[in-house]
Protein backbone atom coordinates (compact mmCIF):
# COMPACT_ATOMS: atom_id res chain seq x y z
CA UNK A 1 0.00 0.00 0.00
CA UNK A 2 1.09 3.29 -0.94
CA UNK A 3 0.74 6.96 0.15
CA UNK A 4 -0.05 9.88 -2.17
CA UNK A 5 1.44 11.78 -0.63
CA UNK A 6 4.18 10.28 2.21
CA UNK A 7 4.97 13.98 4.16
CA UNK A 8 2.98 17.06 4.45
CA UNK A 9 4.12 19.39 7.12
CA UNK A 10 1.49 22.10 6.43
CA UNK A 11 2.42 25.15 4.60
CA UNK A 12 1.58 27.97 6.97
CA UNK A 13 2.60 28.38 10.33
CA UNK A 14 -0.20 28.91 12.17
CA UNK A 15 0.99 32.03 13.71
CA UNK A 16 -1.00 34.60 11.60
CA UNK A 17 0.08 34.16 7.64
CA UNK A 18 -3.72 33.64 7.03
CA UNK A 19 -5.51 36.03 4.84
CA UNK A 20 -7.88 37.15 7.53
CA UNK A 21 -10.58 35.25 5.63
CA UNK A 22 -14.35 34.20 6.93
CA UNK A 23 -14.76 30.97 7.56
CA UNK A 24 -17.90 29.30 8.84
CA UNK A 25 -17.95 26.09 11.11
CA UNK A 26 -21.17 23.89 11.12
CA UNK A 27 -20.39 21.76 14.11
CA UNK A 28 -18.35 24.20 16.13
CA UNK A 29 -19.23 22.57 19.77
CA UNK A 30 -17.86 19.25 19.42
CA UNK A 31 -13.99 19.14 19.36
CA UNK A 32 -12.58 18.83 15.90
CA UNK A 33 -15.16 21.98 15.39
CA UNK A 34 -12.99 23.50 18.75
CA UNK A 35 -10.10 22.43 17.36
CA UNK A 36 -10.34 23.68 13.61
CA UNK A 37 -11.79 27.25 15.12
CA UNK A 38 -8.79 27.49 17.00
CA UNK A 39 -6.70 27.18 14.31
CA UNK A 40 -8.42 29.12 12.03
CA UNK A 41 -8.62 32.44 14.95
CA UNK A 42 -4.83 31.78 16.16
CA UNK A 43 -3.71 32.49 11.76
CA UNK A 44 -5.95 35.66 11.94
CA UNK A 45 -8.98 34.48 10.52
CA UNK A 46 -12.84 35.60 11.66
CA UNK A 47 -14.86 32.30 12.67
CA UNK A 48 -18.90 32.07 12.63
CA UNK A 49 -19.09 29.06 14.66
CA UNK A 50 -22.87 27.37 14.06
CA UNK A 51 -23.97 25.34 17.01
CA UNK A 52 -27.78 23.95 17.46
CA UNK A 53 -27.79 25.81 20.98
CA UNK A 54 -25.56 28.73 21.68
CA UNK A 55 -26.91 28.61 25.22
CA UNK A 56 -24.36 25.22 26.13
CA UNK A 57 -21.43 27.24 23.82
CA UNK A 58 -20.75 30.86 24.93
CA UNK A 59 -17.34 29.91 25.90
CA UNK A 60 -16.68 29.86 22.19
CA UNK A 61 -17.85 33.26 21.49
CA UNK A 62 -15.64 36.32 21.41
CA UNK A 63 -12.81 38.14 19.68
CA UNK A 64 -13.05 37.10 16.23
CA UNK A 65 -15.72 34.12 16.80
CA UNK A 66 -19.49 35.01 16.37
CA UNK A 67 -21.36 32.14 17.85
CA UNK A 68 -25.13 31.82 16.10
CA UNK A 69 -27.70 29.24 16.03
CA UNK A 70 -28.06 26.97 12.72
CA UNK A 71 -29.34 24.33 11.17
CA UNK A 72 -26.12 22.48 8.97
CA UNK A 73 -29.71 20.27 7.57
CA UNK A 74 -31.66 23.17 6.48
CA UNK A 75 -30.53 24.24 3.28
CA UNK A 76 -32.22 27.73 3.68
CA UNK A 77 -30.34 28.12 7.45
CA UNK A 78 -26.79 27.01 5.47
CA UNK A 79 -27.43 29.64 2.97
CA UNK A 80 -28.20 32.85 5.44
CA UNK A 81 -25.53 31.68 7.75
CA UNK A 82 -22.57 31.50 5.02
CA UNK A 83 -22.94 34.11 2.98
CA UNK A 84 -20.41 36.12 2.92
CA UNK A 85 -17.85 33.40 3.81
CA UNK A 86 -14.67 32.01 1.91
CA UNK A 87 -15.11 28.98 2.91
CA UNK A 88 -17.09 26.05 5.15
CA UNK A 89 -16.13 23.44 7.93
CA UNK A 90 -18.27 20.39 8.41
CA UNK A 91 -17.74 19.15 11.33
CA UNK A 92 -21.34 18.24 12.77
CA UNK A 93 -22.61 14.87 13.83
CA UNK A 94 -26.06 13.75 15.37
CA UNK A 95 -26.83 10.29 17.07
CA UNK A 96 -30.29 10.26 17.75
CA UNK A 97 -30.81 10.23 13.99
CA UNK A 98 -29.90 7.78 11.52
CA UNK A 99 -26.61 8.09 10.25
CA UNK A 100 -26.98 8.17 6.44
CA UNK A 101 -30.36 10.08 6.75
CA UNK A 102 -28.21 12.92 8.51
CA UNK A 103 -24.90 12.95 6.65
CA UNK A 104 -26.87 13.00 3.05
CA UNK A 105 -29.48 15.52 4.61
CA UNK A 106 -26.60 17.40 5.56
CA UNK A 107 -24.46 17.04 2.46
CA UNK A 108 -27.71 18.18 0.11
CA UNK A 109 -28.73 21.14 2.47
CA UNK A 110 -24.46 22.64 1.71
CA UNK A 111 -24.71 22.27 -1.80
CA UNK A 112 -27.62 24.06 -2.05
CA UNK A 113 -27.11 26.55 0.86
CA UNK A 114 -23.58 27.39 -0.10
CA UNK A 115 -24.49 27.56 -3.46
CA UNK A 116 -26.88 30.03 -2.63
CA UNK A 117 -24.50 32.11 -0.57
CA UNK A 118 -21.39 32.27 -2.86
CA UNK A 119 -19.54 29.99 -1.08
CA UNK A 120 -17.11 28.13 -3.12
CA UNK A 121 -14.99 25.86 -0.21
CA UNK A 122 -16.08 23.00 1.76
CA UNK A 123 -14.35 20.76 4.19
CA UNK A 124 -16.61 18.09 5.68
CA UNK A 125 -15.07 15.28 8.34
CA UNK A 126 -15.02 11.80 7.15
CA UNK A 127 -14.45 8.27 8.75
CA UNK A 128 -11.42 6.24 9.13
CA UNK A 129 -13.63 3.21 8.25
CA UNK A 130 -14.53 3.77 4.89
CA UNK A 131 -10.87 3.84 3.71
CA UNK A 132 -9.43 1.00 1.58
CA UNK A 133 -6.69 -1.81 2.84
CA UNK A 134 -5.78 -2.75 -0.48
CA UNK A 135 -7.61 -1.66 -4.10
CA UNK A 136 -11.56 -1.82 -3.20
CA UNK A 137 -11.49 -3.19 0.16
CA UNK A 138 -12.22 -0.81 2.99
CA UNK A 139 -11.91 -1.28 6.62
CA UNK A 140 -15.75 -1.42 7.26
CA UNK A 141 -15.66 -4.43 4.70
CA UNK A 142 -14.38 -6.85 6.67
CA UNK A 143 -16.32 -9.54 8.11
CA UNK A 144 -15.48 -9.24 11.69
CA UNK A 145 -16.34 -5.68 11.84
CA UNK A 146 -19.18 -4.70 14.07
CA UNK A 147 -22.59 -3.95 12.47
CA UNK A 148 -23.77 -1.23 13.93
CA UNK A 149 -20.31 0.98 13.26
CA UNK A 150 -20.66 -0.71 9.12
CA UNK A 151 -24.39 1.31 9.78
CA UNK A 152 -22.81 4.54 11.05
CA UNK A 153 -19.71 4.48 8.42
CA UNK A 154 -22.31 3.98 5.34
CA UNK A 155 -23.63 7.27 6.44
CA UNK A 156 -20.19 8.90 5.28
CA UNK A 157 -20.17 6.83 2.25
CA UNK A 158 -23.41 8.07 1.18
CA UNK A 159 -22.21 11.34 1.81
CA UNK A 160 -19.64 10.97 -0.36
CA UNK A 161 -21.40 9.52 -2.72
CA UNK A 162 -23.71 12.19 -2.90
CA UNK A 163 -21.36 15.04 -2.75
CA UNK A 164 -19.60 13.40 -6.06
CA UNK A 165 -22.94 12.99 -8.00
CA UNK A 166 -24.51 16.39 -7.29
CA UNK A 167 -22.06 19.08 -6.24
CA UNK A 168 -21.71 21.59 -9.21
CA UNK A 169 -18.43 22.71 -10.49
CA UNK A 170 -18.98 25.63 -8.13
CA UNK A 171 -18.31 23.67 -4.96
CA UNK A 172 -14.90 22.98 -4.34
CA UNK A 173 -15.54 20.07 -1.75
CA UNK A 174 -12.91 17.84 -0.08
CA UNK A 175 -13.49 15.09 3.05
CA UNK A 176 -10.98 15.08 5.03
CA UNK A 177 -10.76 12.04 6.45
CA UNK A 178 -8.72 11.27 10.43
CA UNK A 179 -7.32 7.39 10.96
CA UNK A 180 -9.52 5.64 13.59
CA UNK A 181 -7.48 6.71 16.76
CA UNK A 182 -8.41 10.76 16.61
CA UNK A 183 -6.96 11.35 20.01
CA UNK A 184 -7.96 15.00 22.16
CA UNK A 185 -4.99 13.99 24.61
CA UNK A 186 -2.23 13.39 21.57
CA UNK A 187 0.62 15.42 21.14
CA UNK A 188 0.05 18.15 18.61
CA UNK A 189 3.20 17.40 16.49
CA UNK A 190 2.79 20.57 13.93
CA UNK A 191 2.66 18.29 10.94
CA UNK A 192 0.92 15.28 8.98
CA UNK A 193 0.74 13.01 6.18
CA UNK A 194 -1.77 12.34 3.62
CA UNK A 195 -2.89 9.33 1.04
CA UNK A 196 -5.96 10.24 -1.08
CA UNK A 197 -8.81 7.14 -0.37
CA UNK A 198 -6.63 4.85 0.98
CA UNK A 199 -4.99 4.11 5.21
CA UNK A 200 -2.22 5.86 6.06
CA UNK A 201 0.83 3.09 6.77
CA UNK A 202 1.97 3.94 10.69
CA UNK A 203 0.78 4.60 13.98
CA UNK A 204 -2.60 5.51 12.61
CA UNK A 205 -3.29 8.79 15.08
CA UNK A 206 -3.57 12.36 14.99
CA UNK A 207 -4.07 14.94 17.52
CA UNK A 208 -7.26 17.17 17.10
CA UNK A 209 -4.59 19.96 16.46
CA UNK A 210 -2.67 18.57 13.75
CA UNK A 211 -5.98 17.30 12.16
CA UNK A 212 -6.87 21.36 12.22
CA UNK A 213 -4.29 22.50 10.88
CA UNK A 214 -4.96 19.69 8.23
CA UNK A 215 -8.06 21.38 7.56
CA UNK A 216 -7.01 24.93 7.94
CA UNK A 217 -4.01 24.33 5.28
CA UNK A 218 -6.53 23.21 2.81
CA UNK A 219 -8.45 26.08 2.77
CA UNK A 220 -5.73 28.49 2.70
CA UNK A 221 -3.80 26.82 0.31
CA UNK A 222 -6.36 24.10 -1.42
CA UNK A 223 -4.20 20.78 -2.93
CA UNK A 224 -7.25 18.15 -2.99
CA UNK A 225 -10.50 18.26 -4.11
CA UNK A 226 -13.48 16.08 -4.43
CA UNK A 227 -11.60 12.93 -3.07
CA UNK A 228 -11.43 11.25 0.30
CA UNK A 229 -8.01 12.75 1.83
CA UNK A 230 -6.74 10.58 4.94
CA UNK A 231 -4.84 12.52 7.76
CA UNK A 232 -2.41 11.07 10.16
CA UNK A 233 0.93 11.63 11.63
């Protein structure tokens, strides 16, 4: 098995080389959301940072962060919230609803909404399951792998799915996609590899800042598009 690409140390800094751009973050309460918004603020970016109830998330607001309500489902919420934006950050999740009724929902309410707005950027998270082990064979394939995760990672394969059969030549979409072992308490080692579909070879682990800065390098300086990009150190 190969890598696409075997090192990618980032190409900015993260100390304030951004552009000052807007970037909007569906998601922004759970902690790659946290994560990529800290990122984004410490290169000198503005953040909206779209939660379901800002009431449980004021800690987030502040400085360059404007914390609003949204609906990452409701196409018409996706389009009032981004426009204006350079770009968009997936990072949402729900588990009281079925997972491939959310993540297409989802998926179909950004096309249209940034589509609507102008927006012409969007990151959305992936799973480390739905990666291939060898040409056509991906993790959630095998038959000792529990049924109820093969539910939840078809959700991000429909997603995908989606995304590649009805996102217009407008929306420059990548998922970016961390190995299974997406650690809060790992090291943040400033930099990262990448493989385009397929598992990373190695320790298979990232820290929530290094997968950031993942996500913050591809929308400052965008390398993939419309593909599955795995993250790892």
């Amino acid at each position: 098995m190969s890598n696409d690409t075997s090192n990618d140390n980032g190409t900015v800094d993260g100390k304030g080389k951004g552009k000052g751009r807007n970037i909007i973050v569906f998601g922004a309460g759970g902690r790659v959301g946290r994560a990529a918004l800290t990122e984004a603020v410490a290169r000198g970016h503005r953040v909206t940072a779209v939660v379901r109830d800002p009431s449980k998330y004021r800690d987030l607001e502040g400085g360059s962060v404007t914390l609003v309500r949204g609906d990452v489902t409701d196409p018409a919420s996706v389009a009032a919230l981004a426009a204006g934006h350079d770009a968009a950050v997936n990072a949402s999740v729900r588990l009281d609803v079925p997972s491939e009724k959310y993540f297409t929902t989802a998926a179909k309410a950004l096309i249209a909404g940034l589509e609507e707005a102008g927006v012409r950027r969007l990151l959305t998270l992936g799973i480390a399951t739905t990666l291939e082990t060898e040409p056509g064979v991906r993790i959630m394939d095998a038959p000792e792998f529990p049924e109820q995760w093969r539910v939840f990672s078809q959700g991000h394969v429909a997603e995908f799915a989606l995304l590649s059969a009805e996102a217009g030549p407008e929306l420059d979409w990548l998922m970016v996609v961390p190995p299974q072992d997406l650690n809060a308490e790992a090291e943040v080692t400033g930099g990262y590899r990448t493989a385009v579909g397929t598992v990373i070879d190695g320790p298979g682990r990232i820290a929530h800042g290094d997968l950031a800065r993942a996500l913050l390098d591809e929308i400052e300086h965008p390398r993939h598009s419309r593909v599955q990009l795995a993250v790892s150190v």
